[in-house]
PDB file of N, CA and C in Angstrom:
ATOM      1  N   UNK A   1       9.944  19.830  21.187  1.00  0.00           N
ATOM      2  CA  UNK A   1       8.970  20.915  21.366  1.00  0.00           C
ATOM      3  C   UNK A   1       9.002  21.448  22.786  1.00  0.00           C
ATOM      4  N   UNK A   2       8.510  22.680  22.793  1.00  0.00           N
ATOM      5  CA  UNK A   2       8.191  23.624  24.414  1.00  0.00           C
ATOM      6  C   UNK A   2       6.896  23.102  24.392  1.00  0.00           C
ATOM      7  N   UNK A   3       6.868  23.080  26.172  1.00  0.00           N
ATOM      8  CA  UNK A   3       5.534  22.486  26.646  1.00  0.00           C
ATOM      9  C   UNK A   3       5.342  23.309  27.882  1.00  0.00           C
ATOM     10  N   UNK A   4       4.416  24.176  27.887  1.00  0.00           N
ATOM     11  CA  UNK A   4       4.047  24.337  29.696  1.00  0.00           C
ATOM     12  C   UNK A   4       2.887  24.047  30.662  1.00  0.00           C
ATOM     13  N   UNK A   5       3.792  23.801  31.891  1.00  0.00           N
ATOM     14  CA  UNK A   5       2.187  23.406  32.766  1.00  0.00           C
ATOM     15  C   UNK A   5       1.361  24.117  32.925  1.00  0.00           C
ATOM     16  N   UNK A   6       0.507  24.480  33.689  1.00  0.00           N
ATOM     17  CA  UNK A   6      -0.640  25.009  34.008  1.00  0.00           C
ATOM     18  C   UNK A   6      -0.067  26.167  34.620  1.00  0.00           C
ATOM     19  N   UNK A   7       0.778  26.618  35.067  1.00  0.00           N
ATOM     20  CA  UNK A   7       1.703  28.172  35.444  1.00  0.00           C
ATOM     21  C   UNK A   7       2.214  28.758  34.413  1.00  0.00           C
ATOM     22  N   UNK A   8       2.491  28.095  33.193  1.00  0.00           N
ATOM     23  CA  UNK A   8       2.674  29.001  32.452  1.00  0.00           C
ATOM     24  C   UNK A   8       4.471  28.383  32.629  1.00  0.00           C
ATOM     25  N   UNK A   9       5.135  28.163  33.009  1.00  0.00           N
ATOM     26  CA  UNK A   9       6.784  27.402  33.173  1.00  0.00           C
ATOM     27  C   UNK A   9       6.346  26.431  31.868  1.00  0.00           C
ATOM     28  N   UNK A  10       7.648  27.000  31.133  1.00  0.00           N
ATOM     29  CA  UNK A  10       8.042  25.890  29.650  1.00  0.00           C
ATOM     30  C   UNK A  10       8.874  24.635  30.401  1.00  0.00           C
ATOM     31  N   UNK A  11       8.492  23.539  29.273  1.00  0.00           N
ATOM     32  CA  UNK A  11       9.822  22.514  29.745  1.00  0.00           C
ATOM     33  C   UNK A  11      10.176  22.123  28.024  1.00  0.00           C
ATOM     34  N   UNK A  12      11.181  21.371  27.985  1.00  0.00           N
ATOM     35  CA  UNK A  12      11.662  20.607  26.912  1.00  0.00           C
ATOM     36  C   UNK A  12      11.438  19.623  26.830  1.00  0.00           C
ATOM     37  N   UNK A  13      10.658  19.459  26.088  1.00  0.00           N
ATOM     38  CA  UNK A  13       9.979  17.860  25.556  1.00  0.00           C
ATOM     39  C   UNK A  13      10.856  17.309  24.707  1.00  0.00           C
ATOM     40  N   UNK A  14      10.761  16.092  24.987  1.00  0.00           N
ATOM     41  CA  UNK A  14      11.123  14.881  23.790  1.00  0.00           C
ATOM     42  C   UNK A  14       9.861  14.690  23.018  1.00  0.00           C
ATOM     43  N   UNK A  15      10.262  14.933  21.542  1.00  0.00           N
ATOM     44  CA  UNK A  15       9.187  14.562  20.587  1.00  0.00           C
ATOM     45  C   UNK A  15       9.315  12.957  20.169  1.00  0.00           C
ATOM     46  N   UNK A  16       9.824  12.232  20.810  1.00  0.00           N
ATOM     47  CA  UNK A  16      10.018  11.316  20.907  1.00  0.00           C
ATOM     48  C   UNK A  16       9.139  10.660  21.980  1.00  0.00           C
ATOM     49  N   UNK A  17       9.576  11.118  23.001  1.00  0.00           N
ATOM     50  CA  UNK A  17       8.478  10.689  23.867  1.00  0.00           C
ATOM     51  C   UNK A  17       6.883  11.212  24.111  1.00  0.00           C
ATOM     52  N   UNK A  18       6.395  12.028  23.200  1.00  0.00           N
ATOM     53  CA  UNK A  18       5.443  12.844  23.246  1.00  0.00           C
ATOM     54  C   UNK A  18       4.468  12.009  21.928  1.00  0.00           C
ATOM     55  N   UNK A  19       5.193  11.552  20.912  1.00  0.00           N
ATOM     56  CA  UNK A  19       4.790  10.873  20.241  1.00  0.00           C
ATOM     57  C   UNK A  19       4.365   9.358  20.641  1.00  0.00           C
ATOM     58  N   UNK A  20       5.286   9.299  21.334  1.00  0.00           N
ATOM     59  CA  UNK A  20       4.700   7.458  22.100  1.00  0.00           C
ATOM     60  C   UNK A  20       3.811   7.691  23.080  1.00  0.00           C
ATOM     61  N   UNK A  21       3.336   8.452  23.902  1.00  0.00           N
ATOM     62  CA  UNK A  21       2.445   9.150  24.484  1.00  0.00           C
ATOM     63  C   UNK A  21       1.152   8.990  23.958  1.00  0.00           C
ATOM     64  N   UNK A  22       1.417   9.742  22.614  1.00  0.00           N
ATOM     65  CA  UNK A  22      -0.484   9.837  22.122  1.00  0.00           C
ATOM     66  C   UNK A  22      -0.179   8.606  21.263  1.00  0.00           C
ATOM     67  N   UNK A  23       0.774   8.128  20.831  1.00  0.00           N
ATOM     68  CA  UNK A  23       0.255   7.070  19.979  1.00  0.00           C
ATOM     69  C   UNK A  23      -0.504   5.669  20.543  1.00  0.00           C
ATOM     70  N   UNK A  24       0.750   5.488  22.106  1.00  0.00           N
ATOM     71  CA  UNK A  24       0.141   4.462  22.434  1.00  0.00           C
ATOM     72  C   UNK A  24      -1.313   5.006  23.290  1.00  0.00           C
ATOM     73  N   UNK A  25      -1.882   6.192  23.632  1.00  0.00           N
ATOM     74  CA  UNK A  25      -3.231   6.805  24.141  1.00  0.00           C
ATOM     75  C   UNK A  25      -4.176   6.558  22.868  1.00  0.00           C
ATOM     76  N   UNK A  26      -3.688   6.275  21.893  1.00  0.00           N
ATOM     77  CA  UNK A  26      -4.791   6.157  20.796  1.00  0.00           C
ATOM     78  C   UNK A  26      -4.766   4.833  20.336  1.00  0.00           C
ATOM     79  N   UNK A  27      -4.093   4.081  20.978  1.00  0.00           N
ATOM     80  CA  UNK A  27      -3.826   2.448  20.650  1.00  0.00           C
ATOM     81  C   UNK A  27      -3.791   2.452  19.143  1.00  0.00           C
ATOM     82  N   UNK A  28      -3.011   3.065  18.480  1.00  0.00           N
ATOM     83  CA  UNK A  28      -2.076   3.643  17.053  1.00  0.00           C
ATOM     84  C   UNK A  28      -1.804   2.258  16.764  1.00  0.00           C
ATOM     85  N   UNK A  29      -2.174   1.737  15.917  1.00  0.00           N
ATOM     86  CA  UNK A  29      -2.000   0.310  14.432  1.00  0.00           C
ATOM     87  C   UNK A  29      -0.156   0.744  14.309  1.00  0.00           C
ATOM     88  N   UNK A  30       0.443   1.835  14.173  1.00  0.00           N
ATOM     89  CA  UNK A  30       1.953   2.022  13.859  1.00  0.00           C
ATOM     90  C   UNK A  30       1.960   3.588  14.340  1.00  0.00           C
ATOM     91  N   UNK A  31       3.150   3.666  14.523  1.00  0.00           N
ATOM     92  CA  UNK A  31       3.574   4.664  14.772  1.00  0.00           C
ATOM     93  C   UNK A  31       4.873   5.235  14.447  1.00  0.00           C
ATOM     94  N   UNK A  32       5.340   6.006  13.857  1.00  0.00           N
ATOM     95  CA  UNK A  32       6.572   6.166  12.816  1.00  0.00           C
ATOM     96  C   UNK A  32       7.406   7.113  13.623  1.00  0.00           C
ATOM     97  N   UNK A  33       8.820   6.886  14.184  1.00  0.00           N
ATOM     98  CA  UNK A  33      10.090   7.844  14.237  1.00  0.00           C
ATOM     99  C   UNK A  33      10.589   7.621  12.965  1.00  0.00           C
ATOM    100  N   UNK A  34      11.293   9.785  12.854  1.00  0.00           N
ATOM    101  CA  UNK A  34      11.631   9.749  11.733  1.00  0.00           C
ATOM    102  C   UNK A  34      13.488   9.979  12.439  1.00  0.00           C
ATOM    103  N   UNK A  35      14.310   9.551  11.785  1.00  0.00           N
ATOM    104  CA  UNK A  35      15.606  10.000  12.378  1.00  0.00           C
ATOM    105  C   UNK A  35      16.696   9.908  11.384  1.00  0.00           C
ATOM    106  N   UNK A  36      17.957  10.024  11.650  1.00  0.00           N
ATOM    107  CA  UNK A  36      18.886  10.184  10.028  1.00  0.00           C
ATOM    108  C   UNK A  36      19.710   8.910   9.806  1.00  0.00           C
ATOM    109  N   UNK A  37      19.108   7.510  10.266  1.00  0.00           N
ATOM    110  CA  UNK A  37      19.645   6.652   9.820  1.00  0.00           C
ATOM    111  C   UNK A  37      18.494   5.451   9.303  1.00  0.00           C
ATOM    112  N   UNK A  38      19.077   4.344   8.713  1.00  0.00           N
ATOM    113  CA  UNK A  38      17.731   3.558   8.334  1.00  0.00           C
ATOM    114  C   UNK A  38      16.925   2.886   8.924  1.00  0.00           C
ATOM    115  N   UNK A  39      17.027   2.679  10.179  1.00  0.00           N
ATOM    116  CA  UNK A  39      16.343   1.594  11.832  1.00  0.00           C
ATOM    117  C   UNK A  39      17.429   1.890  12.913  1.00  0.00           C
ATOM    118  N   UNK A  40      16.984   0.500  13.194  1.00  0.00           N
ATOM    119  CA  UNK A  40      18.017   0.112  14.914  1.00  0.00           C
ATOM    120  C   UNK A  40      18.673  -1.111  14.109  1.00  0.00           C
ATOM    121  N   UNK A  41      20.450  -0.839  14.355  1.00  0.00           N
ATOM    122  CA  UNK A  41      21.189  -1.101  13.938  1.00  0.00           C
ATOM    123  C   UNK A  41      21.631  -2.611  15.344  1.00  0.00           C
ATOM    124  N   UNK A  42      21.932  -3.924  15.338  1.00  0.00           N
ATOM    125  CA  UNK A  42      22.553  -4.355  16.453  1.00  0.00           C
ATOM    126  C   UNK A  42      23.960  -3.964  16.552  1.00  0.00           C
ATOM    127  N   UNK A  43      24.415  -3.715  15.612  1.00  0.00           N
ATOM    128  CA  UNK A  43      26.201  -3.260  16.261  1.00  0.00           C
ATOM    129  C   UNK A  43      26.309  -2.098  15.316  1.00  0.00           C
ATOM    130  N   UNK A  44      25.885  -0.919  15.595  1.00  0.00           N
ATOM    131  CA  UNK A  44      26.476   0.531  14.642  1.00  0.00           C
ATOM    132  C   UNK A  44      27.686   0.420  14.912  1.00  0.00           C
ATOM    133  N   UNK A  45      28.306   0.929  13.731  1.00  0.00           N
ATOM    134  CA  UNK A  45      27.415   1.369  12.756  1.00  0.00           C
ATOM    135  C   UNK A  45      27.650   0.511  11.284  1.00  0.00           C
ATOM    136  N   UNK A  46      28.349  -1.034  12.054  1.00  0.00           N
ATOM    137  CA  UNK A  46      27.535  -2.360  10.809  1.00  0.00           C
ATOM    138  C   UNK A  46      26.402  -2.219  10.239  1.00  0.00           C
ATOM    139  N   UNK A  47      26.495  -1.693   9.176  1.00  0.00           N
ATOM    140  CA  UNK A  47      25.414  -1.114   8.490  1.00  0.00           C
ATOM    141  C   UNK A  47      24.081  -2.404   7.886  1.00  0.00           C
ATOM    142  N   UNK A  48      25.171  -3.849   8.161  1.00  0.00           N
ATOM    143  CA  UNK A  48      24.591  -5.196   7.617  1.00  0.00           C
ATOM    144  C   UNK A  48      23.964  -5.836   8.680  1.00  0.00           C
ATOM    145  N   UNK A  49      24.080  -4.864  10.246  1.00  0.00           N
ATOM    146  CA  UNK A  49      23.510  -5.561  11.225  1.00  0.00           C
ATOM    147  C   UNK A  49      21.710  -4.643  11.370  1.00  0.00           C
ATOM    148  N   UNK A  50      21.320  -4.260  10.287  1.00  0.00           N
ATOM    149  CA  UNK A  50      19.987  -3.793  10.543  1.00  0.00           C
ATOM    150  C   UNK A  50      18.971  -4.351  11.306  1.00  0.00           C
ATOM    151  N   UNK A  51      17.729  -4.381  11.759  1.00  0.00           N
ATOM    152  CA  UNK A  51      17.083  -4.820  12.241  1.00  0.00           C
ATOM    153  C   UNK A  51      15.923  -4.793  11.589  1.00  0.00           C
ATOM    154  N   UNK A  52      15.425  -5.657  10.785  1.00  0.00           N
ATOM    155  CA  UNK A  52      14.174  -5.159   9.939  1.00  0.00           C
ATOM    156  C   UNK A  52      13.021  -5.503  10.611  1.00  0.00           C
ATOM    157  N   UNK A  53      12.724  -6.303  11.448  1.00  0.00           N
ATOM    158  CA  UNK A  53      11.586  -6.485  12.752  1.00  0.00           C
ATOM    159  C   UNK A  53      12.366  -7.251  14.245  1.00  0.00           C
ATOM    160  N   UNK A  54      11.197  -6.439  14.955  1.00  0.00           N
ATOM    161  CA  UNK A  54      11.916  -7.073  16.493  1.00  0.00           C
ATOM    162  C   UNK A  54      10.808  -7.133  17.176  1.00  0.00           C
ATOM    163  N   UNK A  55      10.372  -8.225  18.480  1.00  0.00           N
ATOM    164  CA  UNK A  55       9.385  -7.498  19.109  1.00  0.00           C
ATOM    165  C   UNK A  55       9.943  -6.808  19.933  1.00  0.00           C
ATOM    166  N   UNK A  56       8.689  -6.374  21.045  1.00  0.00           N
ATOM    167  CA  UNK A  56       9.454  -5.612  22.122  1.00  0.00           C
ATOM    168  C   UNK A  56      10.041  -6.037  23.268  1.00  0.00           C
ATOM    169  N   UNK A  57       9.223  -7.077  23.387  1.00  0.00           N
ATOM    170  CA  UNK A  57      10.269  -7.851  24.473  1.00  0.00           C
ATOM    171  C   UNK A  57      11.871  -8.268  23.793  1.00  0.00           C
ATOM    172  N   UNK A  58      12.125  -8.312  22.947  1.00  0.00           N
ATOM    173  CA  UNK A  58      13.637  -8.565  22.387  1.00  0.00           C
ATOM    174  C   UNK A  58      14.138  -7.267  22.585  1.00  0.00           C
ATOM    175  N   UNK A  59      13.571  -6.243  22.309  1.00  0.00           N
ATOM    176  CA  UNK A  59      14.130  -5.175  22.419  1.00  0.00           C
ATOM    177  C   UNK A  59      14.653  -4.243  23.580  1.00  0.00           C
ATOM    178  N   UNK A  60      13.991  -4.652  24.375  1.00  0.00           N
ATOM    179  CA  UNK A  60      14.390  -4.469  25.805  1.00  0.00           C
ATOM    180  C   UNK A  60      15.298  -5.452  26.468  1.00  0.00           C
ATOM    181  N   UNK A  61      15.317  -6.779  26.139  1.00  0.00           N
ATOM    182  CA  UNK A  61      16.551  -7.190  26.529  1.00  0.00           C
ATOM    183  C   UNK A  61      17.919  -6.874  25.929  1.00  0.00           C
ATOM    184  N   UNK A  62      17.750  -5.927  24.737  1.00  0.00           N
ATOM    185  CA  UNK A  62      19.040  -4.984  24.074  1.00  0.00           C
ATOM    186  C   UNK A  62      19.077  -4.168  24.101  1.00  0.00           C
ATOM    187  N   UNK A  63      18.149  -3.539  25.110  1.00  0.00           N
ATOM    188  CA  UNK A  63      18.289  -2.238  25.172  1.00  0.00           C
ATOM    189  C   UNK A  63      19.429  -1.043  25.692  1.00  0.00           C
ATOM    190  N   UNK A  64      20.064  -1.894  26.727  1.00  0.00           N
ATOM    191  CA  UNK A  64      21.320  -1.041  27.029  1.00  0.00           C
ATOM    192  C   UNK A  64      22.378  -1.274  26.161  1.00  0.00           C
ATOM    193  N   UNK A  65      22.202  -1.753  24.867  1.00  0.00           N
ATOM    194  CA  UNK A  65      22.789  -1.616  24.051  1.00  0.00           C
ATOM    195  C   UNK A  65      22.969  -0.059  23.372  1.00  0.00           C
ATOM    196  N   UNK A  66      22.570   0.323  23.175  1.00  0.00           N
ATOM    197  CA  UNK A  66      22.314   1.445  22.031  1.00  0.00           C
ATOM    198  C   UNK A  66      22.879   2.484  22.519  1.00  0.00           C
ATOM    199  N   UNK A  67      23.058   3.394  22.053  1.00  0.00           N
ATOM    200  CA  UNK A  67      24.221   4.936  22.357  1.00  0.00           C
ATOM    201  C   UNK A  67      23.794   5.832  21.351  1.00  0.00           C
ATOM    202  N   UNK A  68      23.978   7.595  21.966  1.00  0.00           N
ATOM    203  CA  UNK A  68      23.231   8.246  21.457  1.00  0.00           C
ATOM    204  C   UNK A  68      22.477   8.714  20.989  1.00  0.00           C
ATOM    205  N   UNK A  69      22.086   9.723  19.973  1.00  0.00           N
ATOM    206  CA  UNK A  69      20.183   9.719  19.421  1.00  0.00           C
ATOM    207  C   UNK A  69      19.796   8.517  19.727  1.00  0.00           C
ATOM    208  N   UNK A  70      19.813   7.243  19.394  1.00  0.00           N
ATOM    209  CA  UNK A  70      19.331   5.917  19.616  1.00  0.00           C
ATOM    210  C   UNK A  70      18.587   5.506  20.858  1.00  0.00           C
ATOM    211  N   UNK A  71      19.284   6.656  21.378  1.00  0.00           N
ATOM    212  CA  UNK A  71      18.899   5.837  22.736  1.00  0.00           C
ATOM    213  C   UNK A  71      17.019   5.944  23.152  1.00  0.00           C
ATOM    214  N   UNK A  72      16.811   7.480  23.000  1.00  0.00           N
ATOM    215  CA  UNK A  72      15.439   8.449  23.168  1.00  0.00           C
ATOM    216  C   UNK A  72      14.414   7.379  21.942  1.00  0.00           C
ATOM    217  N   UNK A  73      15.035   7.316  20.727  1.00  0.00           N
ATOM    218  CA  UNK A  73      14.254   6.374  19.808  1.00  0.00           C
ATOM    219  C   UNK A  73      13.815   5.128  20.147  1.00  0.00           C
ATOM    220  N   UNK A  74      14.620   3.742  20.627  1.00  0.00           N
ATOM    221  CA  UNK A  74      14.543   2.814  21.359  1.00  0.00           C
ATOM    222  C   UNK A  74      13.434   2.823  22.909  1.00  0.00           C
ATOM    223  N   UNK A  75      13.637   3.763  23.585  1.00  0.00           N
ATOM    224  CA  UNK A  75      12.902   3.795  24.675  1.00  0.00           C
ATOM    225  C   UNK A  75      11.252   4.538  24.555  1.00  0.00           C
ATOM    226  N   UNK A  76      11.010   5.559  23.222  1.00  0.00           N
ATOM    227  CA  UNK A  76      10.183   5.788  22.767  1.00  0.00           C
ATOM    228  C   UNK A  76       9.489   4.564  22.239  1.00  0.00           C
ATOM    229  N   UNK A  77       9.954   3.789  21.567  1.00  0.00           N
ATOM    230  CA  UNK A  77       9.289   2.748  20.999  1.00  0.00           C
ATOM    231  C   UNK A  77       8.937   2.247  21.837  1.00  0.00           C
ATOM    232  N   UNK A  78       9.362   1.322  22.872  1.00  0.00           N
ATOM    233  CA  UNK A  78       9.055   0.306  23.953  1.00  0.00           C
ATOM    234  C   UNK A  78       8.003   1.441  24.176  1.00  0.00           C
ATOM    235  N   UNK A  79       8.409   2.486  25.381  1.00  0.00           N
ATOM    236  CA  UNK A  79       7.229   2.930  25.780  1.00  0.00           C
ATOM    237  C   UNK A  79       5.652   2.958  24.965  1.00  0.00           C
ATOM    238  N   UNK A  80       5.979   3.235  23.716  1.00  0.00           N
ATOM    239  CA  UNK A  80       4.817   3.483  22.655  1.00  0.00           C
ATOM    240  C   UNK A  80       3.659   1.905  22.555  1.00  0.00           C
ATOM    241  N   UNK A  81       5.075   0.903  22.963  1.00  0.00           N
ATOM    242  CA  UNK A  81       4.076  -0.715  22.676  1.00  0.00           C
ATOM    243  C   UNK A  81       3.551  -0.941  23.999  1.00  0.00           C
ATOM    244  N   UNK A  82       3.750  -0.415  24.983  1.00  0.00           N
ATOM    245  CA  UNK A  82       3.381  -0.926  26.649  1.00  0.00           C
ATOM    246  C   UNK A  82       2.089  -0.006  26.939  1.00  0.00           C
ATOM    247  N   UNK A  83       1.875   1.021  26.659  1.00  0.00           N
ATOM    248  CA  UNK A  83       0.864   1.653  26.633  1.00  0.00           C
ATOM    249  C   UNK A  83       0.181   1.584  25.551  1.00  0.00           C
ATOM    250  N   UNK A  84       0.237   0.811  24.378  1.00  0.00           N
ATOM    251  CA  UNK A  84      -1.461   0.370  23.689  1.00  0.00           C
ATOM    252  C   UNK A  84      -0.872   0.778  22.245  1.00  0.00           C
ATOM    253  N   UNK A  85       0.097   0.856  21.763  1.00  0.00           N
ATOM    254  CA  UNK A  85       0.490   0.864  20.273  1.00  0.00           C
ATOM    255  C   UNK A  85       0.755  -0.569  20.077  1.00  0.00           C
ATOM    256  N   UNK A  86       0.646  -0.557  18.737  1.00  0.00           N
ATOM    257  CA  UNK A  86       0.465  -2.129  18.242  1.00  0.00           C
ATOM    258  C   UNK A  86       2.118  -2.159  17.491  1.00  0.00           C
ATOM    259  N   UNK A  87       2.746  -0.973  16.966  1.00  0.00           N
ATOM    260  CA  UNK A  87       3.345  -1.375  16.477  1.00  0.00           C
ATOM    261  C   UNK A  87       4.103  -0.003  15.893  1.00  0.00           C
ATOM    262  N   UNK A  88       5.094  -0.025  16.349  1.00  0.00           N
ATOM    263  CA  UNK A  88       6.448   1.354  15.547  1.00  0.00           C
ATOM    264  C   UNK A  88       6.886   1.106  14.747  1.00  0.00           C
ATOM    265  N   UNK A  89       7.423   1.849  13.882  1.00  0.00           N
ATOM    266  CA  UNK A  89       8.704   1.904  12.805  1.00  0.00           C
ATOM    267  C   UNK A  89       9.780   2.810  12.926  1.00  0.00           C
ATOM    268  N   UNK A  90      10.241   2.821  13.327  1.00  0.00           N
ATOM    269  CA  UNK A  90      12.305   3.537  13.406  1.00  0.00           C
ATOM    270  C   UNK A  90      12.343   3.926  11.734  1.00  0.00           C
ATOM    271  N   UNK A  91      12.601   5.148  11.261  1.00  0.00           N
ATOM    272  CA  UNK A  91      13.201   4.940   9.625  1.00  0.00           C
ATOM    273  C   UNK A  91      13.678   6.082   9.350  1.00  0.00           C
ATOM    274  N   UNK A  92      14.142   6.162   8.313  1.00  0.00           N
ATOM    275  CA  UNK A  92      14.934   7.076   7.845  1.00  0.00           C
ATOM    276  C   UNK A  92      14.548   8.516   7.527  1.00  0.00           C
ATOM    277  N   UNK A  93      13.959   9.611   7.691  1.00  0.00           N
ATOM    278  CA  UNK A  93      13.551  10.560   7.778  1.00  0.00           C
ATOM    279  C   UNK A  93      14.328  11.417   6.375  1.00  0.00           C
ATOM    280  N   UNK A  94      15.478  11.368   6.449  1.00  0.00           N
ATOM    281  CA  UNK A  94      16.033  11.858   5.325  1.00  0.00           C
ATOM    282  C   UNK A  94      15.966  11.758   3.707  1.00  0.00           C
ATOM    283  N   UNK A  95      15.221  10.371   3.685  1.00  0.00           N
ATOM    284  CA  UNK A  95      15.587   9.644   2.836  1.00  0.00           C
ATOM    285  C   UNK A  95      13.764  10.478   2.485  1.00  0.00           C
ATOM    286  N   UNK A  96      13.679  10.608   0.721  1.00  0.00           N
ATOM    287  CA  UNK A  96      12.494  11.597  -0.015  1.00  0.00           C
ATOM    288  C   UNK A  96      11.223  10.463   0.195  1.00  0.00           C
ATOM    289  N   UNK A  97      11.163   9.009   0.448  1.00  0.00           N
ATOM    290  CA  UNK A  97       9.886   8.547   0.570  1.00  0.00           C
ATOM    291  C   UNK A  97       9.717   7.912   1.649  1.00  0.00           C
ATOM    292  N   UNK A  98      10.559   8.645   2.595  1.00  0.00           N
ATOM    293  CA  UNK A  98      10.372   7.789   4.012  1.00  0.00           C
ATOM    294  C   UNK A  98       8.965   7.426   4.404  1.00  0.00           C
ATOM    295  N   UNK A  99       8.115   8.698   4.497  1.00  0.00           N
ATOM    296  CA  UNK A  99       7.081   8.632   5.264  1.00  0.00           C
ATOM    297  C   UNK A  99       6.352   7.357   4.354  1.00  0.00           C
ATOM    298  N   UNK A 100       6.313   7.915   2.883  1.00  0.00           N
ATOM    299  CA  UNK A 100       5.572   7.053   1.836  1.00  0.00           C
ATOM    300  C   UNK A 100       5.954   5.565   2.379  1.00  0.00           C
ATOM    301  N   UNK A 101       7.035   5.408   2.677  1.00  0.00           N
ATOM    302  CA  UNK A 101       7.000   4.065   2.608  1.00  0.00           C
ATOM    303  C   UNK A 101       6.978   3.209   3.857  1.00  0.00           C
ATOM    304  N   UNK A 102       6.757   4.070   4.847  1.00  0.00           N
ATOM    305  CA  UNK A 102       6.832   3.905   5.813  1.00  0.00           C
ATOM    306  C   UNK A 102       5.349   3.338   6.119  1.00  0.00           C
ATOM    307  N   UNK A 103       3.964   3.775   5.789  1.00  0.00           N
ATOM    308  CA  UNK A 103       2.833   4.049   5.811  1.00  0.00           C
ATOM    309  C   UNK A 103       2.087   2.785   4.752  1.00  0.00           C
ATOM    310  N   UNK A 104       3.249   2.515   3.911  1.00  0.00           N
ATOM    311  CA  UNK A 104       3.045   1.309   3.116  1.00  0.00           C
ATOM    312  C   UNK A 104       3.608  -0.093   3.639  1.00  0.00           C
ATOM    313  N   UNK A 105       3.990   0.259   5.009  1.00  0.00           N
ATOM    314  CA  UNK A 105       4.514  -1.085   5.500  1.00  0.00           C
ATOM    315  C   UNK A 105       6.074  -0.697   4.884  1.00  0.00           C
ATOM    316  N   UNK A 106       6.948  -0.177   4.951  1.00  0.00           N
ATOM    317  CA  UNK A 106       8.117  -0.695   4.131  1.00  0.00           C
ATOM    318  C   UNK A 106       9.434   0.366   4.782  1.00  0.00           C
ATOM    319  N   UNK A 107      10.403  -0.429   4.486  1.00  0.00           N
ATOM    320  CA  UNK A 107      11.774   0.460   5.317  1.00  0.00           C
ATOM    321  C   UNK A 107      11.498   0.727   6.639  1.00  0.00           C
ATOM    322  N   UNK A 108      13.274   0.607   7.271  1.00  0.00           N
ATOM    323  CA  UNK A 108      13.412   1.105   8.505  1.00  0.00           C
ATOM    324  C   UNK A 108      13.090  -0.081   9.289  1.00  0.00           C
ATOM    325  N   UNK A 109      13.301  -0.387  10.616  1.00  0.00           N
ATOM    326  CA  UNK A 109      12.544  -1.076  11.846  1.00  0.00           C
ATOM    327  C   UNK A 109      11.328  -1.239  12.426  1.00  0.00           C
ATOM    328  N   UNK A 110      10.863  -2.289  12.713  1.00  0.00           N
ATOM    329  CA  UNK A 110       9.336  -2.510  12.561  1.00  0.00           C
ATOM    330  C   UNK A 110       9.883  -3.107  14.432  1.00  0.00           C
ATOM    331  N   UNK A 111       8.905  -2.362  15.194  1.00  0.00           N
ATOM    332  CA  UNK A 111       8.930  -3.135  16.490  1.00  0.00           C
ATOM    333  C   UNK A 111       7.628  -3.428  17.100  1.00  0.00           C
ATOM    334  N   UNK A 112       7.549  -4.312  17.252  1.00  0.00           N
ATOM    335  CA  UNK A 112       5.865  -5.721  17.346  1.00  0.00           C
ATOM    336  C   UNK A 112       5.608  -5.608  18.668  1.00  0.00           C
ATOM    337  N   UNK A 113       4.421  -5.656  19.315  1.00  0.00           N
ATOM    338  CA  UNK A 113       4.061  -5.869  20.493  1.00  0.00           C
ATOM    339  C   UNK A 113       4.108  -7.363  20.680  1.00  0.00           C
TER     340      UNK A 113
END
C-alpha cells in the first residue's frame, strides 16, 4: 500500500509490515500472512521440509535462512510476536479456504511467542 506523512509525500509500504504493526498494537490472539506458498519451508523448495509450528525464538535463529518473498514474511512475523501478537500464521493465500482455515486454527505455519 501508499502511505503519506503529514506533507502529503507517499511512501511504499510493506503490507507485511503494516500488518505486524497493528496486529502486534492490538496484542492480536493470530495474525494471518497470506502468500503463494503453504508456510515457511526449512530448505525450499523441499516441499516435505514444511514447518507446521515454530516459536519465535527458533525462528530467528533461522532467519538468515530464507530468500526472497520469504524474507518480508519471516521478519513480519517476528516483528508481529515482539510487539504483543500472540501468534501468526504464514499460509497459502491461493489456495479457496485459506482464510477459512486459517481462522479455524488449520494450514500453513503457526509461529508462537
Amino acid at each position: 500500500p501508499i502511505a503519506t506523512d503529514q506533507d502529503g509525500i507517499g511512501y511504499n509500504v510493506n503490507a507485511d509490515l503494516v500488518a505486524a504493526a497493528i496486529g502486534g498494537a492490538l496484542r492480536a490472539d493470530s495474525v494471518i500472512f497470506l502468500t503463494d506458498v503453504d508456510g515457511i519451508y526449512r530448505k525450499w523448495p523441499d516441499k516435505s521440509s514444511i514447518i507446521d509450528e515454530i516459536s519465535v525464538e527458533d525462528l530467528k535463529s533461522i532467519e538468515n535462512s530464507f530468500t526472497d518473498g520469504m524474507i518480508p514474511k519471516v521478519k513480519a512475523a517476528i516483528n508481529a510476536i515482539d510487539s504483543g501478537a500472540f501468534s501468526v500464521r504464514i499460509t497459502n493465500g491461493t489456495k479457496l479456504d485459506a482464510v477459512l482455515d486459517a481462522l479455524d486454527n488449520r494450514g500453513g505455519t503457526v509461529v508462537v511467542a
